[in-house]
N, C-alpha and C. Protein backbone atom coordinates (compact mmCIF):
# COMPACT_ATOMS: atom_id res chain seq x y z
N UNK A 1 -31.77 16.73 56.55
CA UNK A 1 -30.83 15.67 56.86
C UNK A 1 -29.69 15.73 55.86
N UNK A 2 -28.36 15.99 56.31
CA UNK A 2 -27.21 16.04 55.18
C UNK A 2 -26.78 14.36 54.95
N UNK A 3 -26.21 14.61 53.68
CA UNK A 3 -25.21 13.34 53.14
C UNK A 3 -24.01 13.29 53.79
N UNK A 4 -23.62 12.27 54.70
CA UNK A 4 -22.26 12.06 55.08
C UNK A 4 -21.34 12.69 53.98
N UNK A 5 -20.15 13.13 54.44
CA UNK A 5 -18.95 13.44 53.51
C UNK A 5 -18.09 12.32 52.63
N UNK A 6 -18.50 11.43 53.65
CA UNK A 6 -17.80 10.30 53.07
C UNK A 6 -18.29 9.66 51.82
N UNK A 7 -19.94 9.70 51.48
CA UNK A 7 -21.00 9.47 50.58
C UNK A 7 -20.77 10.60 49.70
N UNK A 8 -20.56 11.61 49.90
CA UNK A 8 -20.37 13.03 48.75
C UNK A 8 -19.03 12.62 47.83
N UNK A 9 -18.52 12.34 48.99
CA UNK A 9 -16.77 12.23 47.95
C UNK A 9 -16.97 10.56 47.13
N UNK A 10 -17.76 9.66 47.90
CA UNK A 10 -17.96 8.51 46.90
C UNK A 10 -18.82 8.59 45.44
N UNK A 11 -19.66 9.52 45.51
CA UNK A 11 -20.06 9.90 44.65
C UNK A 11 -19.28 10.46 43.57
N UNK A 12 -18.84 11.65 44.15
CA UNK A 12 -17.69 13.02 43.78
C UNK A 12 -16.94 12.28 42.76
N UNK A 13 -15.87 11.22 43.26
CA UNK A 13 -14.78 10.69 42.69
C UNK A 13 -15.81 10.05 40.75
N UNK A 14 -16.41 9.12 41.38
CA UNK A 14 -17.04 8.40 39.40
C UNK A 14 -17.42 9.82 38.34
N UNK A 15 -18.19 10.89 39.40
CA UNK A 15 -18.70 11.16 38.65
C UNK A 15 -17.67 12.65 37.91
N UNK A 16 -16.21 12.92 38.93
CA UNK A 16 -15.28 13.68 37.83
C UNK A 16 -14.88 13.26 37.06
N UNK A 17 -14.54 11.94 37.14
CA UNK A 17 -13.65 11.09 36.16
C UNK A 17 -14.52 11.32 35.35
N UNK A 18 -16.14 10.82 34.88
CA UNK A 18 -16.63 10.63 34.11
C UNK A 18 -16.91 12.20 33.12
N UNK A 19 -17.16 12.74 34.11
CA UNK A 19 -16.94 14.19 33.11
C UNK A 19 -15.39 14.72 32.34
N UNK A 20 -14.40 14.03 33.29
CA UNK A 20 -13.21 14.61 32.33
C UNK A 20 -13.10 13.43 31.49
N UNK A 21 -13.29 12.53 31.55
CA UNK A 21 -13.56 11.57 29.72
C UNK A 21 -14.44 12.43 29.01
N UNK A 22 -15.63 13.02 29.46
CA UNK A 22 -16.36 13.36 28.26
C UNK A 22 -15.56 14.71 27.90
N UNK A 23 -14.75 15.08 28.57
CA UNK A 23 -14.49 16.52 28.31
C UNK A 23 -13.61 16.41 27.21
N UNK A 24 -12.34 15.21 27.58
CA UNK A 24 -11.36 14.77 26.51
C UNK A 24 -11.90 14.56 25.34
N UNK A 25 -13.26 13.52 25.38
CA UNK A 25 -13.97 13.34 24.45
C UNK A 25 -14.65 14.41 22.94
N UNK A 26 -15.29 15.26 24.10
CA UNK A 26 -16.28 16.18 23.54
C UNK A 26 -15.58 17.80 23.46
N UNK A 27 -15.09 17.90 24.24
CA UNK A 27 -14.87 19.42 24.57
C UNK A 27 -14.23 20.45 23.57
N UNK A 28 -13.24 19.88 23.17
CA UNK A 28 -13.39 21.15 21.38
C UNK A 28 -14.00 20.92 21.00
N UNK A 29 -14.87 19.70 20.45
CA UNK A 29 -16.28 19.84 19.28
C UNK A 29 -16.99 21.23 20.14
N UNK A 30 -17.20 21.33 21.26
CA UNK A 30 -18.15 21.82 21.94
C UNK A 30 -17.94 23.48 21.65
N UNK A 31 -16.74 23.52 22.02
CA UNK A 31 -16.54 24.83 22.09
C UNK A 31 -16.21 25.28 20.76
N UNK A 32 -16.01 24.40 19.08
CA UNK A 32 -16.00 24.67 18.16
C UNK A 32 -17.32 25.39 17.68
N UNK A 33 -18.71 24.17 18.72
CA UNK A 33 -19.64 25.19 18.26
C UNK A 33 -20.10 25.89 18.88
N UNK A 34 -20.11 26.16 19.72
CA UNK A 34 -20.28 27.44 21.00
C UNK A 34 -19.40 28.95 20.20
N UNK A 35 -18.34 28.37 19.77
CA UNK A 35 -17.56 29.66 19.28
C UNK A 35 -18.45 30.42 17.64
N UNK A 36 -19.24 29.07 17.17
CA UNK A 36 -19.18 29.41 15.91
C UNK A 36 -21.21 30.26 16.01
N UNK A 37 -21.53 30.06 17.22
CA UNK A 37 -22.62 30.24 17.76
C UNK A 37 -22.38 32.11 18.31
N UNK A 38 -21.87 31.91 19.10
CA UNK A 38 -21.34 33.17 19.76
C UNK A 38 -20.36 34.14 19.20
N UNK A 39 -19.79 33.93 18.57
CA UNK A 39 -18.58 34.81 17.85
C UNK A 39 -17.47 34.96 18.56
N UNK A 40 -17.24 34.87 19.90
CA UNK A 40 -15.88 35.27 20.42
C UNK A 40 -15.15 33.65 21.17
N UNK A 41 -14.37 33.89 21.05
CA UNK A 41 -13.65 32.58 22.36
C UNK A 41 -13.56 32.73 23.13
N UNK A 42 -13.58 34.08 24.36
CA UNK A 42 -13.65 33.63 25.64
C UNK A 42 -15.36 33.01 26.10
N UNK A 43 -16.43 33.86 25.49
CA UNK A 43 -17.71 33.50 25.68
C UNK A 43 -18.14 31.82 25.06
N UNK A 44 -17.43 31.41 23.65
CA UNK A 44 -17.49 30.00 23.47
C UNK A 44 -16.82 29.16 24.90
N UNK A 45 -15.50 29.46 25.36
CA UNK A 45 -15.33 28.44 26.19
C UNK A 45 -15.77 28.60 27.79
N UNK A 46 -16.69 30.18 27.66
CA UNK A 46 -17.56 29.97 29.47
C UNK A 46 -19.01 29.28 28.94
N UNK A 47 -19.32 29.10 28.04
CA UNK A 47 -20.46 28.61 27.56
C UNK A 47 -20.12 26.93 28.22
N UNK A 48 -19.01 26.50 27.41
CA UNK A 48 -18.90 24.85 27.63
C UNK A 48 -18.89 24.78 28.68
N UNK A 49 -17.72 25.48 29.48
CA UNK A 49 -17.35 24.89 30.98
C UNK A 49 -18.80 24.99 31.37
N UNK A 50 -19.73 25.96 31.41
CA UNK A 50 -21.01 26.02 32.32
C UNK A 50 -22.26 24.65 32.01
N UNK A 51 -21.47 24.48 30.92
CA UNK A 51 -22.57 23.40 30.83
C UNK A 51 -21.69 21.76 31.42
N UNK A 52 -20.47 21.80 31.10
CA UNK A 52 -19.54 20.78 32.08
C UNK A 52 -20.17 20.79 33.86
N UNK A 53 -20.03 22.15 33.98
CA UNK A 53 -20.02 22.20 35.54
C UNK A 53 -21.66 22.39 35.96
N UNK A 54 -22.54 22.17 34.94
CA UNK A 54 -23.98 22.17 34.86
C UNK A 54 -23.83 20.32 35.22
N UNK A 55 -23.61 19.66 34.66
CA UNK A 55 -23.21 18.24 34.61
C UNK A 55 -23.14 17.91 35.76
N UNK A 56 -21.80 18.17 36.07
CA UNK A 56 -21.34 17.68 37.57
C UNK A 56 -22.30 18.57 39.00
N UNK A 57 -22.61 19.58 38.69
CA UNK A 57 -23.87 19.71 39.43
C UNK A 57 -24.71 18.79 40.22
N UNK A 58 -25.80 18.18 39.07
CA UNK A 58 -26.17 17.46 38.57
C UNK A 58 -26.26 16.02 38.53
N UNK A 59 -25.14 15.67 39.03
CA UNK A 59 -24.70 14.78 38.45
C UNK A 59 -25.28 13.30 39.28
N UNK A 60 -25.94 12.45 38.70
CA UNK A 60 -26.86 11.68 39.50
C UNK A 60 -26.15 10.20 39.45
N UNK A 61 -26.11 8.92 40.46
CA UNK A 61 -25.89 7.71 40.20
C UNK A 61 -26.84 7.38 39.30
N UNK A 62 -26.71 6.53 38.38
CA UNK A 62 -27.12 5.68 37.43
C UNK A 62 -27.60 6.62 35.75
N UNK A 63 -26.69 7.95 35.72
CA UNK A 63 -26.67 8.67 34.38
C UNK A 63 -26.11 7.54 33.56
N UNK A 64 -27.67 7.70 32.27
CA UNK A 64 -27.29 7.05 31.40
C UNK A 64 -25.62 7.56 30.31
N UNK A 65 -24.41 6.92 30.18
CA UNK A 65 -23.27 7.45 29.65
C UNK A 65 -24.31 8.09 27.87
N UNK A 66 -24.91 7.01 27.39
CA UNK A 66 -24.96 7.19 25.98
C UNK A 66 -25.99 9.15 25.85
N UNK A 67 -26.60 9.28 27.18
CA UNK A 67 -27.37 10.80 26.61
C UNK A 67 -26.30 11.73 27.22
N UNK A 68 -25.53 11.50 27.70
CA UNK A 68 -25.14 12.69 28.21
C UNK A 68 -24.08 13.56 27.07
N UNK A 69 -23.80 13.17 26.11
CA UNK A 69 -23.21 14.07 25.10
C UNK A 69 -24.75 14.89 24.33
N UNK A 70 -25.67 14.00 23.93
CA UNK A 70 -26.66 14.73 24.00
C UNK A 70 -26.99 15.88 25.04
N UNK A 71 -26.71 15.42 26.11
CA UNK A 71 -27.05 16.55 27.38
C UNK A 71 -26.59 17.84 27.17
N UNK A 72 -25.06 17.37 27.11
CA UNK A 72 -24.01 18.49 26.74
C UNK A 72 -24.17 19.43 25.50
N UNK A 73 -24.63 18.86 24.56
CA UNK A 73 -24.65 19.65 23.14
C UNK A 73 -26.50 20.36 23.67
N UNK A 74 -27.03 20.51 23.99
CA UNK A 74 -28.57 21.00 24.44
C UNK A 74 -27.74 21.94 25.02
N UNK A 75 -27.33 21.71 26.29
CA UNK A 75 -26.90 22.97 27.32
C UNK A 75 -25.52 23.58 27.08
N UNK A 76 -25.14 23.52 25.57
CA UNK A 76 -24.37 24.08 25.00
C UNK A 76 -25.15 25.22 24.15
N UNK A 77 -26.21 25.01 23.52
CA UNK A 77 -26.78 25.39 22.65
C UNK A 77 -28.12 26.79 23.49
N UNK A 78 -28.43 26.24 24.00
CA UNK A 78 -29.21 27.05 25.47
C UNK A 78 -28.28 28.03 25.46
N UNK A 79 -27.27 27.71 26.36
CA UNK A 79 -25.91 28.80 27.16
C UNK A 79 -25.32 29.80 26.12
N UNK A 80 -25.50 29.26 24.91
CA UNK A 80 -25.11 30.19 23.74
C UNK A 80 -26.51 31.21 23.20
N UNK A 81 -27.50 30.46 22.98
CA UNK A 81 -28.45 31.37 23.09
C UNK A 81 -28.65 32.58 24.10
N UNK A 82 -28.63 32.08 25.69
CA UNK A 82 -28.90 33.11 26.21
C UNK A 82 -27.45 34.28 26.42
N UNK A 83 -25.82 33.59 26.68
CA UNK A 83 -25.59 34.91 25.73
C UNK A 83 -25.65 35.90 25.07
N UNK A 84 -26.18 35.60 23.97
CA UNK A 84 -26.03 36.31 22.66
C UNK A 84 -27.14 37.32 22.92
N UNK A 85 -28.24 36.39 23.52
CA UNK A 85 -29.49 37.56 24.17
C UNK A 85 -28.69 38.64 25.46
N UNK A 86 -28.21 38.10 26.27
CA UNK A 86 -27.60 38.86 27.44
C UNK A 86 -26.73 39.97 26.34
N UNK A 87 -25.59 39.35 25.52
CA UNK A 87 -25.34 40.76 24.78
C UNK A 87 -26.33 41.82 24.38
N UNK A 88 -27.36 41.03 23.64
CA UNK A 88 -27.95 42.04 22.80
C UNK A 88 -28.46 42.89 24.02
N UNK A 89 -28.80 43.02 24.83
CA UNK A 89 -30.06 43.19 26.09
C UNK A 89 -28.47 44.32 26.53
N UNK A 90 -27.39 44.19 26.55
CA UNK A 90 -26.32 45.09 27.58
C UNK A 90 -26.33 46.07 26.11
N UNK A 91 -26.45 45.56 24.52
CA UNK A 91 -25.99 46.48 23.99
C UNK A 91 -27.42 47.86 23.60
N UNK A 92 -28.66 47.20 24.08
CA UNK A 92 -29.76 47.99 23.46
C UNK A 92 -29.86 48.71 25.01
N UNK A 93 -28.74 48.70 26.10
CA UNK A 93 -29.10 49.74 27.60
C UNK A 93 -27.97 50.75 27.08
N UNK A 94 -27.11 50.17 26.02
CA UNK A 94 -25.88 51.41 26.39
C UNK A 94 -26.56 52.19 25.24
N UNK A 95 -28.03 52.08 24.24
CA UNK A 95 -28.44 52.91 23.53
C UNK A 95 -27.74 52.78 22.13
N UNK A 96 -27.10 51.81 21.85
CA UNK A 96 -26.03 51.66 20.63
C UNK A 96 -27.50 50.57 19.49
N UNK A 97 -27.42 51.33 18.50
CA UNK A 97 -27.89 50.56 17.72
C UNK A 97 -27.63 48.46 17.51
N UNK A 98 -28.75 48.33 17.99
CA UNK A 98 -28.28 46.27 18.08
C UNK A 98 -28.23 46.38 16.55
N UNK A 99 -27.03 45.14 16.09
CA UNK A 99 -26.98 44.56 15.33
C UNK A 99 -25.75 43.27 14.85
N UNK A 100 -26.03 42.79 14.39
CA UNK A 100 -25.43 41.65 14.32
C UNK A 100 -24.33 41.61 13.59
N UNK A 101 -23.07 41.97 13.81
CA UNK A 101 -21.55 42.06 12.77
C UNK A 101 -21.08 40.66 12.83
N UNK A 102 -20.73 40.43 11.81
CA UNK A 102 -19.91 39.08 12.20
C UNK A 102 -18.67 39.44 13.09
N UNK A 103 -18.42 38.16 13.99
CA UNK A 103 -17.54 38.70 14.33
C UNK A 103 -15.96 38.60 13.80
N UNK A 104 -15.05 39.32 14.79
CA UNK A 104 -13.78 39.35 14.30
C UNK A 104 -13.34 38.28 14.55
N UNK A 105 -12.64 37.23 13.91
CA UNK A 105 -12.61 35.92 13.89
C UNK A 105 -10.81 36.10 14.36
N UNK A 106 -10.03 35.61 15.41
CA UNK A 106 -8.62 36.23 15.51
C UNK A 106 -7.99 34.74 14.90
N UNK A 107 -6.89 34.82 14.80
CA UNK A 107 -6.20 33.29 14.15
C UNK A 107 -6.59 32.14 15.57
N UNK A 108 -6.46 32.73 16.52
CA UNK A 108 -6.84 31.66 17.78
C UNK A 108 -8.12 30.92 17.36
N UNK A 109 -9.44 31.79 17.37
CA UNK A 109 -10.34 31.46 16.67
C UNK A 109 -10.74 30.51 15.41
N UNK A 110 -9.76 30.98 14.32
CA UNK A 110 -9.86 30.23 13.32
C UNK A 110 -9.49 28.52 13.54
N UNK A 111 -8.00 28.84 14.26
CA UNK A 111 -7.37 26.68 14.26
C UNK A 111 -8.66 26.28 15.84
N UNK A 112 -9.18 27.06 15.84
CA UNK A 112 -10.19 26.56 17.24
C UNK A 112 -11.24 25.74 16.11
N UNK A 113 -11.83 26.73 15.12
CA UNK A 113 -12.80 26.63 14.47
C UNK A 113 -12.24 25.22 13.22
N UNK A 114 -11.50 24.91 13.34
CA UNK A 114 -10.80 23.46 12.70
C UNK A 114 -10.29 24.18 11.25
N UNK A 115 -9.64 25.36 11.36
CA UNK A 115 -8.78 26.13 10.26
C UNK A 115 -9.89 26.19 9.02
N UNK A 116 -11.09 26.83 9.20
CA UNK A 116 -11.77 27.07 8.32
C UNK A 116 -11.43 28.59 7.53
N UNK A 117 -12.05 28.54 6.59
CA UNK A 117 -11.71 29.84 6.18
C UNK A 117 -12.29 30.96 6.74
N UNK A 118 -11.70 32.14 7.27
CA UNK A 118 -12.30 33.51 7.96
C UNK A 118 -13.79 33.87 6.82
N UNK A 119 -13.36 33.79 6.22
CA UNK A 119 -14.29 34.07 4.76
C UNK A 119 -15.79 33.48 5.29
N UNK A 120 -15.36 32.32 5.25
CA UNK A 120 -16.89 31.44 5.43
C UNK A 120 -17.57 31.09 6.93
N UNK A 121 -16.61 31.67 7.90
CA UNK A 121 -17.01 31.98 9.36
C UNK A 121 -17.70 33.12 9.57
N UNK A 122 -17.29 34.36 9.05
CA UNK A 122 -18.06 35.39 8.39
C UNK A 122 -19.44 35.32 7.59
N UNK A 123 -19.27 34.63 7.03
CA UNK A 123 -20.75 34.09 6.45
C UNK A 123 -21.81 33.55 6.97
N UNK A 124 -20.93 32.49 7.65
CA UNK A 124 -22.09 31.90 8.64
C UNK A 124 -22.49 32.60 9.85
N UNK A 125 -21.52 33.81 10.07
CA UNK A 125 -21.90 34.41 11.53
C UNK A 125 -22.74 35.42 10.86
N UNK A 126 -23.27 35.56 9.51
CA UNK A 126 -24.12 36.28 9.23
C UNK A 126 -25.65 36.08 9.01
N UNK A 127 -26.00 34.35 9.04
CA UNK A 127 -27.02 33.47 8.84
C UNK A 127 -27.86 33.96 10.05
N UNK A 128 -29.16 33.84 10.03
CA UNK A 128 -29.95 33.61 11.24
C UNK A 128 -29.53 32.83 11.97
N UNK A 129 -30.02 32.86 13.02
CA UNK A 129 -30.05 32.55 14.27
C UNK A 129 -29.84 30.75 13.97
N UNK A 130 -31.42 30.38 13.95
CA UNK A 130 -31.35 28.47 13.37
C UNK A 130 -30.29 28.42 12.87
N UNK A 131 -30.19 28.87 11.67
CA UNK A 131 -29.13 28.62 10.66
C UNK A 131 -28.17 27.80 11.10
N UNK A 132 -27.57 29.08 11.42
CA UNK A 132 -25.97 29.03 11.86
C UNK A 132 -25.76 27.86 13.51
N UNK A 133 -26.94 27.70 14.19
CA UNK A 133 -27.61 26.20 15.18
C UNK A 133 -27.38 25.06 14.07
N UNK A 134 -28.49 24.77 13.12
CA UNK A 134 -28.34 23.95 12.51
C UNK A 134 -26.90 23.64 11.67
N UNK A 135 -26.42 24.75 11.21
CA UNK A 135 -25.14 23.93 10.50
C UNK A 135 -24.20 23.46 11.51
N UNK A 136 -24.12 24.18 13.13
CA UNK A 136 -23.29 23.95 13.70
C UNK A 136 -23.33 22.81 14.19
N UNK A 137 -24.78 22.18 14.74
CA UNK A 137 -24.64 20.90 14.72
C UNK A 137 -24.47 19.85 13.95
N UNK A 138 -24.64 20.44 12.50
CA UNK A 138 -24.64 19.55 11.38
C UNK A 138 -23.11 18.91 10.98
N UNK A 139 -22.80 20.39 11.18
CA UNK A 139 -21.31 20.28 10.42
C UNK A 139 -19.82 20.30 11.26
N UNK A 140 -20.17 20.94 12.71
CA UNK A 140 -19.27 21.03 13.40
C UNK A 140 -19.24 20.19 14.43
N UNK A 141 -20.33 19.64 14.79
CA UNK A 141 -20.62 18.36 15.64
C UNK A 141 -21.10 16.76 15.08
N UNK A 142 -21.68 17.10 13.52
CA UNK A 142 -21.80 15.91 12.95
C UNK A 142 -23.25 14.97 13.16
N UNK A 143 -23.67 15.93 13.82
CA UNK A 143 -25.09 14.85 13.99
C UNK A 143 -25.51 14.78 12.94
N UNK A 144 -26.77 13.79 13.20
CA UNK A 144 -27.52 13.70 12.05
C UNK A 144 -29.17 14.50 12.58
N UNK A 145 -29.78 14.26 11.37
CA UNK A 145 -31.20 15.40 11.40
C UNK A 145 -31.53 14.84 12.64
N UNK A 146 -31.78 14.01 12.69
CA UNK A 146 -32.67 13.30 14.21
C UNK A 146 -31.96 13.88 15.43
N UNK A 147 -30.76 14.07 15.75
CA UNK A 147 -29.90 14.20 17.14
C UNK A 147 -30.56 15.81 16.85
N UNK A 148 -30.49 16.61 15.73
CA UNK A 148 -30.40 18.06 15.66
C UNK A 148 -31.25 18.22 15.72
N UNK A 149 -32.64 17.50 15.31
CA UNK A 149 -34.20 17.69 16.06
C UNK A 149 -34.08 17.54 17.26
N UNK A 150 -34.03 16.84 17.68
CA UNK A 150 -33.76 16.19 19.28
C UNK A 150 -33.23 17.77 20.22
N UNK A 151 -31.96 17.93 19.87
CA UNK A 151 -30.90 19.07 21.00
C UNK A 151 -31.78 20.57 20.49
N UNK A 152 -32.73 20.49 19.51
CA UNK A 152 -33.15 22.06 18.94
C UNK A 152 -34.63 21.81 19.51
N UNK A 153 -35.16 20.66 19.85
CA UNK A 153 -36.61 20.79 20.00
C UNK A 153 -37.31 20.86 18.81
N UNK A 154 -37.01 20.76 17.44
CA UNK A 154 -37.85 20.81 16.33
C UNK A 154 -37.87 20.00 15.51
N UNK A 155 -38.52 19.66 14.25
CA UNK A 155 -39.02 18.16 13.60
C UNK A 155 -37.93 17.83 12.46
N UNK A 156 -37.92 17.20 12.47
CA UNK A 156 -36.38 16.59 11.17
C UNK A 156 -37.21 16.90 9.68
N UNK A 157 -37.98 17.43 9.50
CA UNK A 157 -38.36 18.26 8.58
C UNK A 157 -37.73 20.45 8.69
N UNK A 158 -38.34 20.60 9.65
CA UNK A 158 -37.46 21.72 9.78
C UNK A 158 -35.93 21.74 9.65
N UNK A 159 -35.39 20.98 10.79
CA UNK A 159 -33.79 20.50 10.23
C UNK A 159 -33.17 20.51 8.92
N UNK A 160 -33.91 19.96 8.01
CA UNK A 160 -33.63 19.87 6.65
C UNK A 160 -33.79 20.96 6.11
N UNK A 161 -34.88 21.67 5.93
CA UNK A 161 -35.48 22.66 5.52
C UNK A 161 -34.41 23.77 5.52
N UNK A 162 -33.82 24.00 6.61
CA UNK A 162 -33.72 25.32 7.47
C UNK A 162 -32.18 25.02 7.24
N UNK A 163 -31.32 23.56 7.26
CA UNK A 163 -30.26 23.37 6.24
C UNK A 163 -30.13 23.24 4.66
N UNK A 164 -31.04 23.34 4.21
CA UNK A 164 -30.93 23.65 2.85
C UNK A 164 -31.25 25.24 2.17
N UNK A 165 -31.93 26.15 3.40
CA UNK A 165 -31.74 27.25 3.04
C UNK A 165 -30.51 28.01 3.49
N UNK A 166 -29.95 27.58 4.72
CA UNK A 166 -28.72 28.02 4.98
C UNK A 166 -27.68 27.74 4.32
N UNK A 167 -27.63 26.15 3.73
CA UNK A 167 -26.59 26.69 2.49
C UNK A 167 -26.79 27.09 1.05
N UNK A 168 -27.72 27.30 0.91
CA UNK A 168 -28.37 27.78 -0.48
C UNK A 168 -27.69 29.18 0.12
N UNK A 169 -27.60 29.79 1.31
CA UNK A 169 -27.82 31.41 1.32
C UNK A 169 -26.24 31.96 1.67
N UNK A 170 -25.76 30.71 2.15
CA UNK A 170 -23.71 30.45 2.27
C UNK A 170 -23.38 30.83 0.97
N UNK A 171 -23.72 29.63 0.14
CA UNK A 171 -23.56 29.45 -0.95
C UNK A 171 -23.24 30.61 -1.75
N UNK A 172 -24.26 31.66 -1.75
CA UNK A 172 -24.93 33.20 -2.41
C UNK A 172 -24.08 34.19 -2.29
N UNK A 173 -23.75 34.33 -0.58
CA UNK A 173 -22.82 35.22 0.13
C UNK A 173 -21.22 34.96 -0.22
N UNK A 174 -21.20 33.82 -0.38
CA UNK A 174 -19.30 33.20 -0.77
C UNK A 174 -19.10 33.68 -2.22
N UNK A 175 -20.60 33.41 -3.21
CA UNK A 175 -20.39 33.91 -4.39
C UNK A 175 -19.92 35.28 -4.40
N UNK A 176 -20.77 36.31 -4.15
CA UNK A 176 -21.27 37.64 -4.04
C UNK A 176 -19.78 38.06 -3.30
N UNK A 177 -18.96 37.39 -2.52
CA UNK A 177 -17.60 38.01 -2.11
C UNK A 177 -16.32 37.31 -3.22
N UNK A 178 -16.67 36.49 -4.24
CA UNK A 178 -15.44 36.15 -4.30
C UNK A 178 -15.38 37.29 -5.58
């Protein structure tokens, strides 16, 4: 049995608006950390949109407004993971040794990344995996341990943990270059 058209588009209409507020809202934090996750900017900003247009998918009468930035930062964090796997997986068929370079950070990149230093984008694109998750939500999205347990699936003991070795190991690497 289909939904009248007329019921699709009544729907349709609340629920774009409501995604392009969150987009105004959220959407460079997002792709600040999607970029700082992934290394490049075109893959940071197909990451966001997919999780925008994951949304509106999705998109149900009576979504609570207050989780859905939560929503967004999860299926930001997912979409960047499996990336980075889809790279690694295209680069271990063409037979090329996998490994992890930081990447080339271009000036677009950098005022994306809120004019951080190339130096210390480099650094962090050299952290494990968590790591460079955890600071990004820490530092580039601002949560606190609880939201970053929450969007990672793990205990606000790890959170901490796993941010205090990542900047203990920033810290090391910024030394060791200056």
């Amino acid at each position: 049995m289909s939904v009248p058209i007329r019921h699709q588009l009544a729907v349709a209409e609340p629920a774009s608006q409501a995604i392009e507020d969150l987009y105004r809202a959220h959407g460079l934090a997002l792709v600040r950390f999607a970029l700082l996750l992934v290394g490049d900017q075109p893959t940071a900003d197909d990451v966001v949109q997919d999780a925008f247009l994951g949304l509106h998918r999705n998109w149900r009468r009576g979504n609570d407004p207050a989780n859905l930035p939560a929503y967004l930062r999860t299926a930001v964090l997912n979409a960047a993971r499996s990336a980075v796997r889809a790279r690694i997986r295209r680069q271990a068929l063409t037979l090329r040794a996998v490994r992890h370079d930081p990447p080339a950070w271009s000036a677009e990149a950098v005022v994306m990344a809120g004019q951080d230093s190339p130096a210390l984008l480099a650094a962090v694109a050299r952290l494990p995996r968590r790591q460079r998750e955890v600071l990004g939500l820490r530092y580039f999205l601002e949560l606190s341990e609880k939201e970053i347990a929450e969007a990672m699936g793990i205990t606000r003991g790890t959170v901490a943990s796993t941010t205090a070795r990542a900047l203990k190991a920033l810290a090391r690497q910024l030394k060791e270059e200056q």
